[in-house]
Protein backbone atom coordinates (compact mmCIF):
# COMPACT_ATOMS: atom_id res chain seq x y z
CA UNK A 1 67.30 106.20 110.37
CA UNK A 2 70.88 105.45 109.77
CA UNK A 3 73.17 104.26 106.58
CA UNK A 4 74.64 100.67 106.42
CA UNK A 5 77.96 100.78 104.75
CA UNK A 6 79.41 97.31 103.56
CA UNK A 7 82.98 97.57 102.44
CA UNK A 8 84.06 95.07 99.55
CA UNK A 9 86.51 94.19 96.44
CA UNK A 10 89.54 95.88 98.38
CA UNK A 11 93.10 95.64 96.76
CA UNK A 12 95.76 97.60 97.16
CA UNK A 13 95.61 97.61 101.03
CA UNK A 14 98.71 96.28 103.29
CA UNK A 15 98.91 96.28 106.80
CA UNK A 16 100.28 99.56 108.73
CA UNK A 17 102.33 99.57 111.83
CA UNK A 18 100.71 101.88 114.22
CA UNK A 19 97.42 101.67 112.79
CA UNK A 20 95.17 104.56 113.49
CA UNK A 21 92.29 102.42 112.90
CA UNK A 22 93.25 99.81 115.60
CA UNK A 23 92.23 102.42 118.20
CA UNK A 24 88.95 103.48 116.26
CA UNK A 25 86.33 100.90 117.55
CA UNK A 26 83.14 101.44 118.56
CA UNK A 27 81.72 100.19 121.48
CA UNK A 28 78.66 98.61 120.79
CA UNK A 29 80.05 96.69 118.24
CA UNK A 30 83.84 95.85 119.04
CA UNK A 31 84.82 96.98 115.11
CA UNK A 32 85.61 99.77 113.46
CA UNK A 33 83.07 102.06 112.13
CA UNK A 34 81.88 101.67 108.48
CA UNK A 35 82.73 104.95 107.64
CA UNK A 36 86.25 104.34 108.24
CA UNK A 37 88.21 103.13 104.99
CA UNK A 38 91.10 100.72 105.35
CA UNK A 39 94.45 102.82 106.05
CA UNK A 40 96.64 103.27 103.04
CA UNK A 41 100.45 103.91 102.44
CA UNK A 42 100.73 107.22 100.18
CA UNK A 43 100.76 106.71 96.38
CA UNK A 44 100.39 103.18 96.66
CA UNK A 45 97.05 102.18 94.46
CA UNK A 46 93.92 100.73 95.91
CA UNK A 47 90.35 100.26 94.93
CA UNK A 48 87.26 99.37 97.10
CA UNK A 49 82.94 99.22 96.71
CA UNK A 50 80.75 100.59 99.40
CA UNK A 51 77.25 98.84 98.94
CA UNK A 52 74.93 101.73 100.82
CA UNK A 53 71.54 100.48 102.37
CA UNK A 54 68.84 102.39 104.67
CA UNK A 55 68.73 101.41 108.16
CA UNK A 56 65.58 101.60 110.47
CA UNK A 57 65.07 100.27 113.80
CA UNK A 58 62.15 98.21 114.71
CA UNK A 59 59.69 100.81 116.61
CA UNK A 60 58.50 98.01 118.92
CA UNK A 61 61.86 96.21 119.54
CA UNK A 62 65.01 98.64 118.77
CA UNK A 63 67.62 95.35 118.81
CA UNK A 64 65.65 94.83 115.24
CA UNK A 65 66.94 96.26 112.31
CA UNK A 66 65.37 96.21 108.28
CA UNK A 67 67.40 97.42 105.94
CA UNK A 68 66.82 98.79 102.38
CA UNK A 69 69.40 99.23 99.23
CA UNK A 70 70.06 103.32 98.54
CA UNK A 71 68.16 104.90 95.86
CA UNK A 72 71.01 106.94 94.43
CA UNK A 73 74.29 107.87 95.50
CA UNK A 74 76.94 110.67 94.34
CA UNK A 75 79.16 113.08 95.25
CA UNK A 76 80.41 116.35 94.22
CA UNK A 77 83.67 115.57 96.17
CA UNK A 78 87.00 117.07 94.36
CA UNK A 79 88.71 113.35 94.61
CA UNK A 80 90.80 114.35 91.70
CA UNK A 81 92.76 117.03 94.27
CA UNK A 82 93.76 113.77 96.11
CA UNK A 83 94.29 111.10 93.06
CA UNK A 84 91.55 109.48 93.24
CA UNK A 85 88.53 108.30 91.62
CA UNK A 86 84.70 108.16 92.60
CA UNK A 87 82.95 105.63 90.12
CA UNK A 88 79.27 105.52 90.55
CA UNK A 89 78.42 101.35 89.92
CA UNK A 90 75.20 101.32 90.71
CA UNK A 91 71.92 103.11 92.64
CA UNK A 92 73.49 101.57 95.69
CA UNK A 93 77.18 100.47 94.95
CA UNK A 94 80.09 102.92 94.32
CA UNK A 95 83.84 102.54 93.97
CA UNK A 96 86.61 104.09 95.19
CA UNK A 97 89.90 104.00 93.62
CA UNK A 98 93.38 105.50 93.03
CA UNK A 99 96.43 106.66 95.14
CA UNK A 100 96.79 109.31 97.33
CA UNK A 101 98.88 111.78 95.97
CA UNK A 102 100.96 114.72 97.97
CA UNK A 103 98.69 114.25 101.27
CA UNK A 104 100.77 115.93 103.34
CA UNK A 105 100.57 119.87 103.69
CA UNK A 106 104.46 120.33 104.97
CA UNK A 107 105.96 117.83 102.62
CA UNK A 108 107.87 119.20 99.80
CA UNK A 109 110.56 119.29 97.00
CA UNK A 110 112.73 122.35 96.61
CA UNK A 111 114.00 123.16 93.16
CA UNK A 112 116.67 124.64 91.61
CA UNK A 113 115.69 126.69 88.16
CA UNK A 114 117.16 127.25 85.14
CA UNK A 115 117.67 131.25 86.23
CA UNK A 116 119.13 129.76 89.11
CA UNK A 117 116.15 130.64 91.45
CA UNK A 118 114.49 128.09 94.12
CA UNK A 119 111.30 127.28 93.88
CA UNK A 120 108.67 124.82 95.53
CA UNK A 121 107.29 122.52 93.22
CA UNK A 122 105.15 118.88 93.14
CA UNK A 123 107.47 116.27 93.26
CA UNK A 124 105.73 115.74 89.54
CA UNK A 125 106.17 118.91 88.08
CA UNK A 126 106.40 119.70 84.45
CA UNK A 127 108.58 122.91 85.03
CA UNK A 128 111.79 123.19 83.81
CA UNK A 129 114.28 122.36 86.36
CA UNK A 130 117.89 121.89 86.72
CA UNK A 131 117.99 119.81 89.76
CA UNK A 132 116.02 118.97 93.06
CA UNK A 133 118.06 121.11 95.95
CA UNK A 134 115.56 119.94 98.95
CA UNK A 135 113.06 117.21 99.77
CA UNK A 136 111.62 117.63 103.14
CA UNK A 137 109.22 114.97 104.71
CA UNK A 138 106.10 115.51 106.48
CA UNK A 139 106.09 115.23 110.33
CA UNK A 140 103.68 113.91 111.54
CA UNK A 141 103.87 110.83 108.66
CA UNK A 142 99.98 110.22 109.21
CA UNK A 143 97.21 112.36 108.15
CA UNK A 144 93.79 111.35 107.98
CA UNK A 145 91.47 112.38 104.61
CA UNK A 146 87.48 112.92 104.69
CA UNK A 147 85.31 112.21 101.83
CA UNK A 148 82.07 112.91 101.50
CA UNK A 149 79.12 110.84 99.95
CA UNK A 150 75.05 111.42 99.17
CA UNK A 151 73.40 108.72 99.84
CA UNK A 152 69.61 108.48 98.90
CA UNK A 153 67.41 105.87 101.06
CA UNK A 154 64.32 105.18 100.41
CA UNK A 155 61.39 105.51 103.39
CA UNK A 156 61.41 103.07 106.15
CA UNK A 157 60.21 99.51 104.35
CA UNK A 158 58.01 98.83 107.53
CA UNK A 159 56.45 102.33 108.50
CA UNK A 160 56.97 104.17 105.64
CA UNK A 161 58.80 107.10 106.95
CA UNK A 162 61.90 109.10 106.82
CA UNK A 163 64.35 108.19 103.76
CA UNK A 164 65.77 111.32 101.92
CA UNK A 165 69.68 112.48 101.22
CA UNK A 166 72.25 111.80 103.97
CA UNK A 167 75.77 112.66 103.25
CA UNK A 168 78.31 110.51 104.39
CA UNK A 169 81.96 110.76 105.44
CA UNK A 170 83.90 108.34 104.96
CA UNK A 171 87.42 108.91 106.76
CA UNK A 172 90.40 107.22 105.43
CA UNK A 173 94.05 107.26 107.03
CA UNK A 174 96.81 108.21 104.70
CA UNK A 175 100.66 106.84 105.76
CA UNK A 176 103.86 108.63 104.79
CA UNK A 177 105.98 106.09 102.37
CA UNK A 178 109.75 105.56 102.38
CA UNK A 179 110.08 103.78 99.52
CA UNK A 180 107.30 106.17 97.25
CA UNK A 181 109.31 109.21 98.68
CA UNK A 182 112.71 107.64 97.29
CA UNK A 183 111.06 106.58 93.90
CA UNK A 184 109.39 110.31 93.69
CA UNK A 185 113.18 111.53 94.50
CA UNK A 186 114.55 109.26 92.36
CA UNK A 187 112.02 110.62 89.72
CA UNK A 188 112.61 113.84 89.74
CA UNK A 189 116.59 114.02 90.14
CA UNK A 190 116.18 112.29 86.54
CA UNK A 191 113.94 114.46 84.91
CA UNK A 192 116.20 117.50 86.11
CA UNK A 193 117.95 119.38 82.96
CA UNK A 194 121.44 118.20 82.17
């Protein structure tokens, strides 16, 4: 017993030199896995629906598949930590939207303070600041983010077995962004104390 994701509705999605996922295919298939989200540029908005369904193999031919819509699905997931959103749309359906926001463990803006102190800060801060001293960008300028999923499938529609919970991970890539990181700059420089 397996899940079926079906990816659709995505905006917000661009194509990515060097795509991770253009090395991430499976080999029964020739495509990428399901699990895999399209790759995004950081802080650049997107939204997409995964439609969840049960699959079982046939127990007396396994090239035949039936398939069944999920029961439930939800997650407990902090999205929020990376700026986005997990919208439940229906038993079977979810959405997943927003932009990926500070992905990158070693990327960072240095501030100067009004006592004249340094300090490490989001780019977005609401601390006081007199100006931004340091912006360092990540290296590598990839990363890739897992999300997780429970997916409820009802018993196999032809034997009546299995179905239950199954988490899922769904595994997105996440690409560094010249012109975000100039507008966050940008951003911040103005919001510095005069």
């Amino acid at each position: 017993m397996a899940i079926k994701i079906i990816q659709s509705n995505a905006s917000g999605f661009s194509t990515v030199p060097a795509d991770e996922l253009n090395f991430i295919i499976d080999g029964e298939t020739g495509v990428v896995p399901d699990t895999y989200l399209p790759t995004v540029y950081e802080a650049i908005p997107f939204s997409i629906d995964l439609y969840f369904q049960g699959k079982y193999q046939d127990p007396l031919d396994p090239m035949v598949y039936t398939y069944a819509d999920a029961t439930n699905n939800s997650s407990t997931y902090n999205w929020a930590a990376l700026g986005l959103t997990y919208t439940k749309l229906t038993a079977s359906t979810c959405r997943i939207s927003g932009s990926h926001q500070n992905p990158f463990p070693d990327q960072f803006y240095r501030f100067v303070l009004p006592d004249l102190s340094l300090a490490v800060l989001p780019g977005n801060t609401t601390t006081q600041f007199f100006s931004l001293e340091k912006y360092q960008m990540p290296s590598p300028v990839s990363i890739m983010k897992s999300m997780t999923i429970s997916v409820t499938i009802p018993p196999d529609p032809t034997t009546g077995t299995g179905g239950g919970v199954q988490t899922v991970t769904m595994d997105q890539w996440v690409h560094w962004s010249y012109p975000s990181a100039v507008a966050a700059i940008a951003a911040a420089r103005a919001r510095g104390l005069k």
